[in-house]
PDB file of N, CA and C in Angstrom:
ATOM      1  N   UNK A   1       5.297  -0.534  34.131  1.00  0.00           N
ATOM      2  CA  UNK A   1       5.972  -1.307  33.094  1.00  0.00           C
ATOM      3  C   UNK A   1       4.988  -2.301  32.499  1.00  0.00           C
ATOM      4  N   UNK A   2       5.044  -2.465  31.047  1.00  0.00           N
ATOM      5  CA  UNK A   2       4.327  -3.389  30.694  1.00  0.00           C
ATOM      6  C   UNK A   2       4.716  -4.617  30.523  1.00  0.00           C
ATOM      7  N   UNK A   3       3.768  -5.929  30.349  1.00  0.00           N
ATOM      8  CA  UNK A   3       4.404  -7.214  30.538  1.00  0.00           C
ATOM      9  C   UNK A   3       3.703  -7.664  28.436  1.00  0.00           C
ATOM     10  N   UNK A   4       5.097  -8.103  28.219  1.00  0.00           N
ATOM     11  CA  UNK A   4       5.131  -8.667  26.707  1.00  0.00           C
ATOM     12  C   UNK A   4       4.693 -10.316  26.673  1.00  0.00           C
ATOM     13  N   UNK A   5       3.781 -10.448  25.909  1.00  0.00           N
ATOM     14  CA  UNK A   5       3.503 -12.157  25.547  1.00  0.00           C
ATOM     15  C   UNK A   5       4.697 -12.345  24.995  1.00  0.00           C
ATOM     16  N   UNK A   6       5.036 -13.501  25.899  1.00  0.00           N
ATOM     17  CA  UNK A   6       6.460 -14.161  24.966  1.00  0.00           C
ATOM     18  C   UNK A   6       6.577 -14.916  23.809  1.00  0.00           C
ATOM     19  N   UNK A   7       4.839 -15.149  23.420  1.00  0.00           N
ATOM     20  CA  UNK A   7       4.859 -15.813  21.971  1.00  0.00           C
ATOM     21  C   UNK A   7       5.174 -14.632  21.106  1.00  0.00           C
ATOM     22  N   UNK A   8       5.269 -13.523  21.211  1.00  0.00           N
ATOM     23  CA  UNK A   8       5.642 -12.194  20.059  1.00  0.00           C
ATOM     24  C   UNK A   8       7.054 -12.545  20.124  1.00  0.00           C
ATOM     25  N   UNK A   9       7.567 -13.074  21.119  1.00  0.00           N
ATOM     26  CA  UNK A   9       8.825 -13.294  20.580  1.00  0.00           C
ATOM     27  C   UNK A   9       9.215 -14.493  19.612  1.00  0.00           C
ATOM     28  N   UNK A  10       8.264 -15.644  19.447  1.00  0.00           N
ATOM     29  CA  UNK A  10       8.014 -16.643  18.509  1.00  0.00           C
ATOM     30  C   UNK A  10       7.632 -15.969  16.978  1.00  0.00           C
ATOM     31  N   UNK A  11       7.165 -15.336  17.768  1.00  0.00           N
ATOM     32  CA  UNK A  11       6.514 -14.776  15.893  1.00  0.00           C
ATOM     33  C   UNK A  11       7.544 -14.073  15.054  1.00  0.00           C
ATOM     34  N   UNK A  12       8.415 -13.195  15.329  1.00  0.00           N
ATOM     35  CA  UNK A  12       9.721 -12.595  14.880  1.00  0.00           C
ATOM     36  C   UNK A  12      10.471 -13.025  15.802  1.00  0.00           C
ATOM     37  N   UNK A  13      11.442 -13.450  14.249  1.00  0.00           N
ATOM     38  CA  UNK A  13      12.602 -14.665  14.524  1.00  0.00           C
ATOM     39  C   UNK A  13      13.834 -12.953  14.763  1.00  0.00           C
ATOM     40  N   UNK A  14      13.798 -12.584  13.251  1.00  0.00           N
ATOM     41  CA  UNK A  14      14.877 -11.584  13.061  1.00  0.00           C
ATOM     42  C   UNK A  14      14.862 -10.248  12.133  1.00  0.00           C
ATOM     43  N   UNK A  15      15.175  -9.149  12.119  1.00  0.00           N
ATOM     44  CA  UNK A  15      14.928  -7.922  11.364  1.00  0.00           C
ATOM     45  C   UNK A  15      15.733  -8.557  10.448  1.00  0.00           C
ATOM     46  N   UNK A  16      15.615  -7.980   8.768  1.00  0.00           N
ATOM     47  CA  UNK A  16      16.062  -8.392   8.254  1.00  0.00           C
ATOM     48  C   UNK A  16      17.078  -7.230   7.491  1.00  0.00           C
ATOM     49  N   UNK A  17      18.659  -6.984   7.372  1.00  0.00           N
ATOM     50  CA  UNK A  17      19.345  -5.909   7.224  1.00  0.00           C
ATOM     51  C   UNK A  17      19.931  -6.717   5.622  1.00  0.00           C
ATOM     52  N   UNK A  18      19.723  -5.869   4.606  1.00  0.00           N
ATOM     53  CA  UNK A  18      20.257  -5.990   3.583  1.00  0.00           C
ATOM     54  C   UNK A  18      19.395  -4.155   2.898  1.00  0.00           C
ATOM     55  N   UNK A  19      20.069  -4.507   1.732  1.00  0.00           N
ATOM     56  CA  UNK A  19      20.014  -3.313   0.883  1.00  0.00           C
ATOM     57  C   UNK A  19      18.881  -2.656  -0.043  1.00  0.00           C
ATOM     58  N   UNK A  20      18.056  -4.007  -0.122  1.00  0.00           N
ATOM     59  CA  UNK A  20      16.932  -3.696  -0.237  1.00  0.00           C
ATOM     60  C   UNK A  20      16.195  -3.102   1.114  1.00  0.00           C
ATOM     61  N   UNK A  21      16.174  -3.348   2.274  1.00  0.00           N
ATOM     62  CA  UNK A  21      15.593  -3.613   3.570  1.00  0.00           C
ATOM     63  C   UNK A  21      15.902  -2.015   4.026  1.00  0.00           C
ATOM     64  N   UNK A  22      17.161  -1.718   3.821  1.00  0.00           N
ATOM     65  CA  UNK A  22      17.335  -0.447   3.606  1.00  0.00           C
ATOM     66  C   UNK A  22      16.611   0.707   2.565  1.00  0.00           C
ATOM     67  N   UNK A  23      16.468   0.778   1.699  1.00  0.00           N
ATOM     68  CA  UNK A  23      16.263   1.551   0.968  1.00  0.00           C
ATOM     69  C   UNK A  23      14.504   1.681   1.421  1.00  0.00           C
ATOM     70  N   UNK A  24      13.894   0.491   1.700  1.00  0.00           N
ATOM     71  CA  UNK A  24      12.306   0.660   2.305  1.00  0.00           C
ATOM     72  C   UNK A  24      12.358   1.189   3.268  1.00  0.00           C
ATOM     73  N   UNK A  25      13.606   1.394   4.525  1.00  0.00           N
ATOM     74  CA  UNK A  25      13.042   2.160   5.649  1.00  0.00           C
ATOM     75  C   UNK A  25      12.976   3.406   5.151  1.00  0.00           C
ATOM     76  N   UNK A  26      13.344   4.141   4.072  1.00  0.00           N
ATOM     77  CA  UNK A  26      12.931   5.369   3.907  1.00  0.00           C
ATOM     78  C   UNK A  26      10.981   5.455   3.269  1.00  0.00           C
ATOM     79  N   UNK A  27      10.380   4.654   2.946  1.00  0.00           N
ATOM     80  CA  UNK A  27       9.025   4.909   2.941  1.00  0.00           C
ATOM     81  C   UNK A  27       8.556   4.060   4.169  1.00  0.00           C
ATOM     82  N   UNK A  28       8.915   4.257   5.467  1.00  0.00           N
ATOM     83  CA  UNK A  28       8.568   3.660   6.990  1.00  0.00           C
ATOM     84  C   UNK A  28       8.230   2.077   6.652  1.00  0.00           C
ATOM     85  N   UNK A  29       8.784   1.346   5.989  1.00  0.00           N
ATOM     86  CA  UNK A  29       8.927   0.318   5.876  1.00  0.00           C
ATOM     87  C   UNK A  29       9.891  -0.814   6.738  1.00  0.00           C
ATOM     88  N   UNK A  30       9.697  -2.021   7.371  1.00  0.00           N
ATOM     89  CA  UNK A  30      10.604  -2.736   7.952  1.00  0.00           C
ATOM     90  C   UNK A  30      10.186  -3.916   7.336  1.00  0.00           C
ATOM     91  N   UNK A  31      11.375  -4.815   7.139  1.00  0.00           N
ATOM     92  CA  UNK A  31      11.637  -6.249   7.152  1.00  0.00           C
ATOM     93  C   UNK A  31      11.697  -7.220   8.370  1.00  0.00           C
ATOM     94  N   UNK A  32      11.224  -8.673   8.267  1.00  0.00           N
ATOM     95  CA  UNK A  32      11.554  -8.926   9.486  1.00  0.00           C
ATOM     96  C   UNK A  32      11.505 -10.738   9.164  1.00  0.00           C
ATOM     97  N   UNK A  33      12.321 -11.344   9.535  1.00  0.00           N
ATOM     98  CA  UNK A  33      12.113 -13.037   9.033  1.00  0.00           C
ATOM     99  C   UNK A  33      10.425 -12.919   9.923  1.00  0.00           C
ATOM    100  N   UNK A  34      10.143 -13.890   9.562  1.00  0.00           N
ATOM    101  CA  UNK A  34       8.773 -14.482  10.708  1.00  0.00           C
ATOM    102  C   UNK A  34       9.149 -15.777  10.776  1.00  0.00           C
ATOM    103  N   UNK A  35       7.883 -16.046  11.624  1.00  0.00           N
ATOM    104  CA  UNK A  35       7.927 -18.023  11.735  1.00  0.00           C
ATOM    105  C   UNK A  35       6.851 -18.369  10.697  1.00  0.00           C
ATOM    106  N   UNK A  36       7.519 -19.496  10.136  1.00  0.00           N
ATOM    107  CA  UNK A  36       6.622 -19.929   9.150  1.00  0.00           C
ATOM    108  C   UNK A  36       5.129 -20.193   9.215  1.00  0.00           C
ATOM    109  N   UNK A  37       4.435 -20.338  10.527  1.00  0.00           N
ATOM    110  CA  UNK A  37       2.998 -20.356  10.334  1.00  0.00           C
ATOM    111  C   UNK A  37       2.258 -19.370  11.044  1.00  0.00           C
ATOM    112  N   UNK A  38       3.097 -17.829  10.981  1.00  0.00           N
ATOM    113  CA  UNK A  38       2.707 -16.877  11.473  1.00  0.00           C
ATOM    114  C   UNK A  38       2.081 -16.316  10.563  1.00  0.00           C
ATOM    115  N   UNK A  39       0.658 -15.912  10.785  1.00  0.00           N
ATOM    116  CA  UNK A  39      -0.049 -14.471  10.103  1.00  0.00           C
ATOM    117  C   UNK A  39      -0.288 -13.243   9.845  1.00  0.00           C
ATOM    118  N   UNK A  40      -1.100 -12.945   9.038  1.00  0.00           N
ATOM    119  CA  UNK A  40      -0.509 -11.516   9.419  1.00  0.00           C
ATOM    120  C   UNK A  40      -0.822 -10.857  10.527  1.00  0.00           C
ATOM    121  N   UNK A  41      -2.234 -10.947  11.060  1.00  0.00           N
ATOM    122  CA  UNK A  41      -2.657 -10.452  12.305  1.00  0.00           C
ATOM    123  C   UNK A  41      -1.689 -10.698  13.729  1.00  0.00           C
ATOM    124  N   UNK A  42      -1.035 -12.016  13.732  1.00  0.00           N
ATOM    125  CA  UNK A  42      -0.446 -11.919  14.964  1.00  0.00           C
ATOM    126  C   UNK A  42       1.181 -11.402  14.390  1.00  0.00           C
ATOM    127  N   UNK A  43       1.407 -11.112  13.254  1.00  0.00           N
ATOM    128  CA  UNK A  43       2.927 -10.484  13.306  1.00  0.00           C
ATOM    129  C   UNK A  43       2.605  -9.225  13.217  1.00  0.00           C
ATOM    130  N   UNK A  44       1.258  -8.415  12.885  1.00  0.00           N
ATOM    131  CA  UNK A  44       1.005  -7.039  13.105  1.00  0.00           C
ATOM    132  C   UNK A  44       0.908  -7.001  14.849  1.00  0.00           C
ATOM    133  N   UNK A  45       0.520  -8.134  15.323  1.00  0.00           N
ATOM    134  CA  UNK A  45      -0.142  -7.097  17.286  1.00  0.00           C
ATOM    135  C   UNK A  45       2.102  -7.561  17.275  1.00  0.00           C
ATOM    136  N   UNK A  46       2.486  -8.728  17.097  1.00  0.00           N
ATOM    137  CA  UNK A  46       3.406  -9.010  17.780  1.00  0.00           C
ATOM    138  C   UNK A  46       4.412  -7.378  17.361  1.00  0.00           C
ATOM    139  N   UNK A  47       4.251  -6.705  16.378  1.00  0.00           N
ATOM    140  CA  UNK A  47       5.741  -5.569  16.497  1.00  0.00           C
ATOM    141  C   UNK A  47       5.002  -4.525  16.644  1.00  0.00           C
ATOM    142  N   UNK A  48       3.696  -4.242  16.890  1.00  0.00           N
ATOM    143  CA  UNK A  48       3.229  -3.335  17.505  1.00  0.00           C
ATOM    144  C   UNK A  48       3.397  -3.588  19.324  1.00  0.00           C
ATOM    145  N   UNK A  49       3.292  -4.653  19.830  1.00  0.00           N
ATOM    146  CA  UNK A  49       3.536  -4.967  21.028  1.00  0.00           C
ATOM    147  C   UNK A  49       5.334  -4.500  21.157  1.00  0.00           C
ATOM    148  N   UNK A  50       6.252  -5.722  20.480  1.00  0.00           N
ATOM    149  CA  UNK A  50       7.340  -5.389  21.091  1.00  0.00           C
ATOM    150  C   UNK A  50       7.804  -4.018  21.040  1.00  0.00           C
ATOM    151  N   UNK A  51       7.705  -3.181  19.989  1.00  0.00           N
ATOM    152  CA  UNK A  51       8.514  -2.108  19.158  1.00  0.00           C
ATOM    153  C   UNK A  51       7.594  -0.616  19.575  1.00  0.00           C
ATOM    154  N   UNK A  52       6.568  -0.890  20.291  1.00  0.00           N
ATOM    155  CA  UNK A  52       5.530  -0.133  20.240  1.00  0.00           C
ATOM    156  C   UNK A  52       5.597   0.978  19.327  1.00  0.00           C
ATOM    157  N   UNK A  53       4.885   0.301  18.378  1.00  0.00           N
ATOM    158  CA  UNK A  53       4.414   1.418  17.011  1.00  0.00           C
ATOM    159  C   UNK A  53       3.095   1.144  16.582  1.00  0.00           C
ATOM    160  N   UNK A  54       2.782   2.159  15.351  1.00  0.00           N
ATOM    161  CA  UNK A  54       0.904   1.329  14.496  1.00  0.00           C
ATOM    162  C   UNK A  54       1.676   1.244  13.618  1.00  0.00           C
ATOM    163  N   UNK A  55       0.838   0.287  13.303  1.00  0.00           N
ATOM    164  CA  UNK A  55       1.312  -0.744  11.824  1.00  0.00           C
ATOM    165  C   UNK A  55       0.142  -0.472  10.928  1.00  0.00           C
ATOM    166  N   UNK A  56       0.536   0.343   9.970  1.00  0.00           N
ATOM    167  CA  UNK A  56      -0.470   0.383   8.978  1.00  0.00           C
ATOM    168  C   UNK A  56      -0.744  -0.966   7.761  1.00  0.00           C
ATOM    169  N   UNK A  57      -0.022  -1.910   7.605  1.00  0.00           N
ATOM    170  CA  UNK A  57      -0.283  -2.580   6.910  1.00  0.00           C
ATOM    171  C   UNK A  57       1.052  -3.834   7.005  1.00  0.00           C
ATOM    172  N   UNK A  58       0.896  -5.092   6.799  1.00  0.00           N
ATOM    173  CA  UNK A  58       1.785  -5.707   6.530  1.00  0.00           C
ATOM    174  C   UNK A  58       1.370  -6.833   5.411  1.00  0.00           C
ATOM    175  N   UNK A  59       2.491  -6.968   4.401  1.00  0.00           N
ATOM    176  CA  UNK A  59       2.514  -7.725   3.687  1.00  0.00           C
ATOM    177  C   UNK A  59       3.689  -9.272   3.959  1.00  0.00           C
ATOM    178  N   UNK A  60       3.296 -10.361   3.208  1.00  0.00           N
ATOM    179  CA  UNK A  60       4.207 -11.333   3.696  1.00  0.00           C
ATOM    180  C   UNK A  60       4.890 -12.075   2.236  1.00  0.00           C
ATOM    181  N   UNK A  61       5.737 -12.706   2.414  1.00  0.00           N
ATOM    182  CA  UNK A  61       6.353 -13.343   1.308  1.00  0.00           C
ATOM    183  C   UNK A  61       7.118 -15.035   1.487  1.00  0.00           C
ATOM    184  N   UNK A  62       7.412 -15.822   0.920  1.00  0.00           N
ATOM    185  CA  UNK A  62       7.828 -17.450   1.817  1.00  0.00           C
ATOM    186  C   UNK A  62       9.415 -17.206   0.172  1.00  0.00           C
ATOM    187  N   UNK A  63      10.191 -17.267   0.508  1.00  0.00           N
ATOM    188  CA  UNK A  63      11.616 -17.165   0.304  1.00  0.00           C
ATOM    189  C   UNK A  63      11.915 -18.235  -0.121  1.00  0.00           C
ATOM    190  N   UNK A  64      12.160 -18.840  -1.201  1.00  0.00           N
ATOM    191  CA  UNK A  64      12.456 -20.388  -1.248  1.00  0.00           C
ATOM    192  C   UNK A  64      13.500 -20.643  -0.981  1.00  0.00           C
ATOM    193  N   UNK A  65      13.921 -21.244  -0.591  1.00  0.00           N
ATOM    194  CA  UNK A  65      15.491 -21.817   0.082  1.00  0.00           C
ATOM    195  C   UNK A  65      16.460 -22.704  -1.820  1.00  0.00           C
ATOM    196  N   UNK A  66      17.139 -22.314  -1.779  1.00  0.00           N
ATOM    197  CA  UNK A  66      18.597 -22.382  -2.614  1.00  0.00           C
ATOM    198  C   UNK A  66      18.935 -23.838  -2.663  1.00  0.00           C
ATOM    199  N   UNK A  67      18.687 -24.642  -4.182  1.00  0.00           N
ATOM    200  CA  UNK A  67      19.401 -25.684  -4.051  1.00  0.00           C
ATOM    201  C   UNK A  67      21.101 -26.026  -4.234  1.00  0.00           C
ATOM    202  N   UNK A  68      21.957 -26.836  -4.051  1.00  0.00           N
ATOM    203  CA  UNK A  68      22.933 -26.531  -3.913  1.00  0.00           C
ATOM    204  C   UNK A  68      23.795 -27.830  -4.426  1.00  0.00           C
ATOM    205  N   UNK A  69      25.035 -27.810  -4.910  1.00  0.00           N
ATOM    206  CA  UNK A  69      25.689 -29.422  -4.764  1.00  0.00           C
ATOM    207  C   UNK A  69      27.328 -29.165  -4.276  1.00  0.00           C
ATOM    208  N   UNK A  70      27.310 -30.034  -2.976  1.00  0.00           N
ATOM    209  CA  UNK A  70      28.521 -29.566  -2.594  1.00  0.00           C
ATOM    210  C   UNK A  70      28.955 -31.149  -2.324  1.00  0.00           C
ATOM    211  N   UNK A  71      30.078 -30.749  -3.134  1.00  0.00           N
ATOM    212  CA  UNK A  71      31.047 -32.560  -3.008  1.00  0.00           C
ATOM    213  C   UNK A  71      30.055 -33.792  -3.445  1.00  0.00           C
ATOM    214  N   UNK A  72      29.088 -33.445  -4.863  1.00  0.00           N
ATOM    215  CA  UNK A  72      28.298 -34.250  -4.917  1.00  0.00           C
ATOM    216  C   UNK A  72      27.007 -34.767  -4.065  1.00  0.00           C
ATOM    217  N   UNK A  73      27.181 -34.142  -3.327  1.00  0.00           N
ATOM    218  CA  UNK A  73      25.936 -33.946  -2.356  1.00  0.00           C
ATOM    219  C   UNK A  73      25.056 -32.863  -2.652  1.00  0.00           C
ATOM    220  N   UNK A  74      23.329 -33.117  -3.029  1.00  0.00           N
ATOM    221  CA  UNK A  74      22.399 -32.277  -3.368  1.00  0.00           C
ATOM    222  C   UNK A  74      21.958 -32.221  -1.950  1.00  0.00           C
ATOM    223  N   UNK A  75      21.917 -30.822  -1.531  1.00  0.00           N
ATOM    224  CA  UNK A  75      21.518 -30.114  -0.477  1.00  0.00           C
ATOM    225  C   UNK A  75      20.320 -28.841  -0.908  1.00  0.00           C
ATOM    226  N   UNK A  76      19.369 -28.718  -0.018  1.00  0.00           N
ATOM    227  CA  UNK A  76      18.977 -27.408   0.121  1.00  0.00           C
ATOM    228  C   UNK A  76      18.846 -26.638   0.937  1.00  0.00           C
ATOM    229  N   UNK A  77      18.847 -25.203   1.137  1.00  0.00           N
ATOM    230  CA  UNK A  77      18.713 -24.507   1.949  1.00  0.00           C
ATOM    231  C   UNK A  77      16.926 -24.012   2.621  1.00  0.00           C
ATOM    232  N   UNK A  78      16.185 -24.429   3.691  1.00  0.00           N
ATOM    233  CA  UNK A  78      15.083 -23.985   4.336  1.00  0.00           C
ATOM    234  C   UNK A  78      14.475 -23.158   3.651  1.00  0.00           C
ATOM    235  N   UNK A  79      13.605 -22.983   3.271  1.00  0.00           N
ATOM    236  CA  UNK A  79      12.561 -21.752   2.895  1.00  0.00           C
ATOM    237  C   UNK A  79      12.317 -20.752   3.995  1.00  0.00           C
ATOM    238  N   UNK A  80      12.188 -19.653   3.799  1.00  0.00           N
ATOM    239  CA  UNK A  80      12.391 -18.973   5.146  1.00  0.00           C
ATOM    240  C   UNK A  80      10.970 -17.781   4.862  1.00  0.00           C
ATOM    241  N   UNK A  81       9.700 -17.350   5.661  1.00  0.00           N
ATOM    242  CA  UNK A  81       9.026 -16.396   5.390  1.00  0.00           C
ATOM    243  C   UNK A  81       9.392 -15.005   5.960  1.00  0.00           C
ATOM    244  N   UNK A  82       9.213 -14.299   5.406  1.00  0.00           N
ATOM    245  CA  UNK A  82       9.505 -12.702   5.740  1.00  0.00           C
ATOM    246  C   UNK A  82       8.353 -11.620   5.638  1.00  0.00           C
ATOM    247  N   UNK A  83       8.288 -10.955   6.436  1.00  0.00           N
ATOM    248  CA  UNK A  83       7.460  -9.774   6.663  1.00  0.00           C
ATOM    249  C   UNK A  83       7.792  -8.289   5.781  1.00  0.00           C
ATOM    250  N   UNK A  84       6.695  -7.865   5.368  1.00  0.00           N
ATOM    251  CA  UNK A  84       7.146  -6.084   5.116  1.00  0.00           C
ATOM    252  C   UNK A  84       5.930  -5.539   5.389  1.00  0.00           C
ATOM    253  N   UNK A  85       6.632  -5.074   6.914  1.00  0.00           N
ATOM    254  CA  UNK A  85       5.997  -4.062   7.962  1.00  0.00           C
ATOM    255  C   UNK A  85       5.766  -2.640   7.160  1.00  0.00           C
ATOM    256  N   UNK A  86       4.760  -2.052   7.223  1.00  0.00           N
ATOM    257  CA  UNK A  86       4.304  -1.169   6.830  1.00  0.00           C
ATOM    258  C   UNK A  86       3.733   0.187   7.883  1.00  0.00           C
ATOM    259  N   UNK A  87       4.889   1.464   8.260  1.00  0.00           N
ATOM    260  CA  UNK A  87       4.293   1.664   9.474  1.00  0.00           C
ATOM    261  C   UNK A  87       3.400   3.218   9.478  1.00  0.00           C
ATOM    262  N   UNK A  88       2.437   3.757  10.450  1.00  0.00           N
ATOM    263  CA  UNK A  88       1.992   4.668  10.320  1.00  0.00           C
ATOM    264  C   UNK A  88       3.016   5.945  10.105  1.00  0.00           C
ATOM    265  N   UNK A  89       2.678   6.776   9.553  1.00  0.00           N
ATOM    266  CA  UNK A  89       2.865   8.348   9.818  1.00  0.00           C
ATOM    267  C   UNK A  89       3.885   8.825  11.250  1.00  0.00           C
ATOM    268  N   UNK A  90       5.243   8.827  11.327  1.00  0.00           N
ATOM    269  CA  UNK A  90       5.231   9.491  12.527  1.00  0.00           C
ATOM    270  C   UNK A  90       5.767   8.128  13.531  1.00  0.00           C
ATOM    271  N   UNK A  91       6.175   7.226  13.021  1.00  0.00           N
ATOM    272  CA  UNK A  91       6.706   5.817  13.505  1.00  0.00           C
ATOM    273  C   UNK A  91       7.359   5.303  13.331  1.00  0.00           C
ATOM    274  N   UNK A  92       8.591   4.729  13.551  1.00  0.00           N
ATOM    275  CA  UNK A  92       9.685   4.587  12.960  1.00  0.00           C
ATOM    276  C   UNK A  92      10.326   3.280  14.023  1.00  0.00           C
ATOM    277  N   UNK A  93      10.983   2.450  13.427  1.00  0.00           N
ATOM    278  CA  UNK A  93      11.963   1.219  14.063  1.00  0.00           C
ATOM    279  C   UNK A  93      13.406   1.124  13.307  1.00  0.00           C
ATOM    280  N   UNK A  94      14.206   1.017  14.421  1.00  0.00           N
ATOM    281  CA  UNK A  94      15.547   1.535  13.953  1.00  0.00           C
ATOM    282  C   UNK A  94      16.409   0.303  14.044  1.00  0.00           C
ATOM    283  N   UNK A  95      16.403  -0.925  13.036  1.00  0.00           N
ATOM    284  CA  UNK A  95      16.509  -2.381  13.374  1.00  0.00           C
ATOM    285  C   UNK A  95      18.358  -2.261  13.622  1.00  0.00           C
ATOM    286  N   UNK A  96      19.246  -1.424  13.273  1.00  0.00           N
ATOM    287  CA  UNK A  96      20.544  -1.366  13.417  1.00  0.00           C
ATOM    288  C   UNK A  96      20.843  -1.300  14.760  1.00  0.00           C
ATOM    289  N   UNK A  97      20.077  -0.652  15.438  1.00  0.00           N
ATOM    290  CA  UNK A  97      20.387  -0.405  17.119  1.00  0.00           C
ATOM    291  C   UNK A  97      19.935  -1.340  17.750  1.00  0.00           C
ATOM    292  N   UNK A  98      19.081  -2.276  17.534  1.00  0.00           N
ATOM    293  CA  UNK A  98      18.536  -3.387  18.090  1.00  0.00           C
ATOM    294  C   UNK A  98      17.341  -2.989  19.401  1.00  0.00           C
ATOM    295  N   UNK A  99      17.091  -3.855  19.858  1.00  0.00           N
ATOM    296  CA  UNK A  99      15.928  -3.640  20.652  1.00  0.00           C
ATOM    297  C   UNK A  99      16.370  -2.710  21.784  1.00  0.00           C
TER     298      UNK A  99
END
Protein backbone atom coordinates (compact mmCIF):
# COMPACT_ATOMS: atom_id res chain seq x y z
CA UNK A 1 0.00 0.00 0.00
CA UNK A 2 1.13 3.33 -0.67
CA UNK A 3 1.43 6.20 1.84
CA UNK A 4 -0.16 9.77 0.40
CA UNK A 5 1.45 13.28 1.54
CA UNK A 6 -1.33 14.79 3.30
CA UNK A 7 -0.44 18.20 1.94
CA UNK A 8 -2.10 16.78 -1.60
CA UNK A 9 -4.88 16.87 0.37
CA UNK A 10 -4.32 20.79 1.00
CA UNK A 11 -3.81 21.38 -2.46
CA UNK A 12 -7.38 20.12 -3.75
CA UNK A 13 -10.01 21.53 -1.81
CA UNK A 14 -12.92 20.03 -4.28
CA UNK A 15 -13.82 18.51 -7.90
CA UNK A 16 -15.71 20.83 -9.40
CA UNK A 17 -19.40 19.35 -10.89
CA UNK A 18 -21.26 21.77 -13.07
CA UNK A 19 -22.06 21.68 -16.80
CA UNK A 20 -19.38 23.07 -18.14
CA UNK A 21 -17.07 20.58 -15.96
CA UNK A 22 -19.06 18.06 -17.61
CA UNK A 23 -18.97 18.51 -21.06
CA UNK A 24 -14.73 18.70 -20.62
CA UNK A 25 -14.67 15.26 -19.16
CA UNK A 26 -15.39 14.12 -22.55
CA UNK A 27 -11.87 15.55 -23.96
CA UNK A 28 -10.19 13.77 -20.48
CA UNK A 29 -10.48 16.92 -18.87
CA UNK A 30 -11.19 17.54 -14.93
CA UNK A 31 -12.02 20.52 -12.81
CA UNK A 32 -11.01 20.89 -9.42
CA UNK A 33 -11.23 24.13 -6.79
CA UNK A 34 -7.42 24.42 -5.58
CA UNK A 35 -5.95 26.40 -2.71
CA UNK A 36 -5.21 29.68 -3.53
CA UNK A 37 -1.38 29.60 -3.42
CA UNK A 38 -1.16 26.33 -5.08
CA UNK A 39 0.84 25.82 -8.40
CA UNK A 40 0.77 24.19 -11.00
CA UNK A 41 3.51 21.71 -10.34
CA UNK A 42 2.28 20.72 -6.92
CA UNK A 43 -1.55 20.42 -8.11
CA UNK A 44 -0.14 18.27 -11.11
CA UNK A 45 2.11 15.61 -8.53
CA UNK A 46 -0.93 16.26 -5.93
CA UNK A 47 -3.89 14.36 -8.50
CA UNK A 48 -1.45 12.34 -10.01
CA UNK A 49 -0.60 11.11 -6.42
CA UNK A 50 -4.17 10.94 -5.05
CA UNK A 51 -6.18 9.73 -8.28
CA UNK A 52 -3.24 7.90 -9.69
CA UNK A 53 -3.23 9.09 -13.25
CA UNK A 54 -0.55 11.25 -15.86
CA UNK A 55 -1.46 14.52 -16.17
CA UNK A 56 -0.66 15.83 -19.36
CA UNK A 57 -1.09 19.37 -18.71
CA UNK A 58 -2.83 21.66 -16.29
CA UNK A 59 -4.10 24.97 -16.66
CA UNK A 60 -5.33 27.40 -13.74
CA UNK A 61 -7.82 30.23 -13.42
CA UNK A 62 -8.65 32.71 -9.89
CA UNK A 63 -12.71 33.09 -10.08
CA UNK A 64 -13.60 36.39 -8.73
CA UNK A 65 -15.98 36.19 -6.03
CA UNK A 66 -19.63 38.07 -6.64
CA UNK A 67 -20.44 41.35 -5.16
CA UNK A 68 -23.68 41.48 -3.53
CA UNK A 69 -26.24 43.84 -1.40
CA UNK A 70 -28.33 42.15 0.95
CA UNK A 71 -30.54 44.33 3.39
CA UNK A 72 -28.26 47.16 2.48
CA UNK A 73 -25.33 45.47 3.38
CA UNK A 74 -22.41 45.34 0.60
CA UNK A 75 -21.00 41.91 0.86
CA UNK A 76 -18.70 39.83 -1.26
CA UNK A 77 -18.25 36.51 -2.05
CA UNK A 78 -14.19 34.93 -1.76
CA UNK A 79 -12.41 34.57 -4.95
CA UNK A 80 -11.93 31.04 -5.34
CA UNK A 81 -8.92 29.38 -7.84
CA UNK A 82 -9.68 26.41 -9.98
CA UNK A 83 -7.78 23.89 -11.89
CA UNK A 84 -8.30 22.29 -15.53
CA UNK A 85 -6.64 19.02 -15.28
CA UNK A 86 -5.64 17.88 -18.47
CA UNK A 87 -5.21 14.03 -18.59
CA UNK A 88 -3.10 11.53 -20.68
CA UNK A 89 -4.47 9.10 -23.28
CA UNK A 90 -6.10 6.16 -21.56
CA UNK A 91 -6.85 8.00 -18.00
CA UNK A 92 -9.72 8.93 -16.73
CA UNK A 93 -11.23 10.37 -13.07
CA UNK A 94 -14.72 9.81 -12.38
CA UNK A 95 -15.38 12.94 -9.86
CA UNK A 96 -19.33 11.72 -9.42
CA UNK A 97 -18.26 8.53 -7.59
CA UNK A 98 -15.91 10.25 -5.41
CA UNK A 99 -12.68 8.99 -4.20
Amino acid sequence: MKTIDPRHYDVIVAPVVTEKATLASEHNKVLFKVASKATKPQIKEAVEKLFDVKVKSVNTLVRKGKTKVFRGNLGSQSDTKRAIVTLEEGHRIDVTTGL
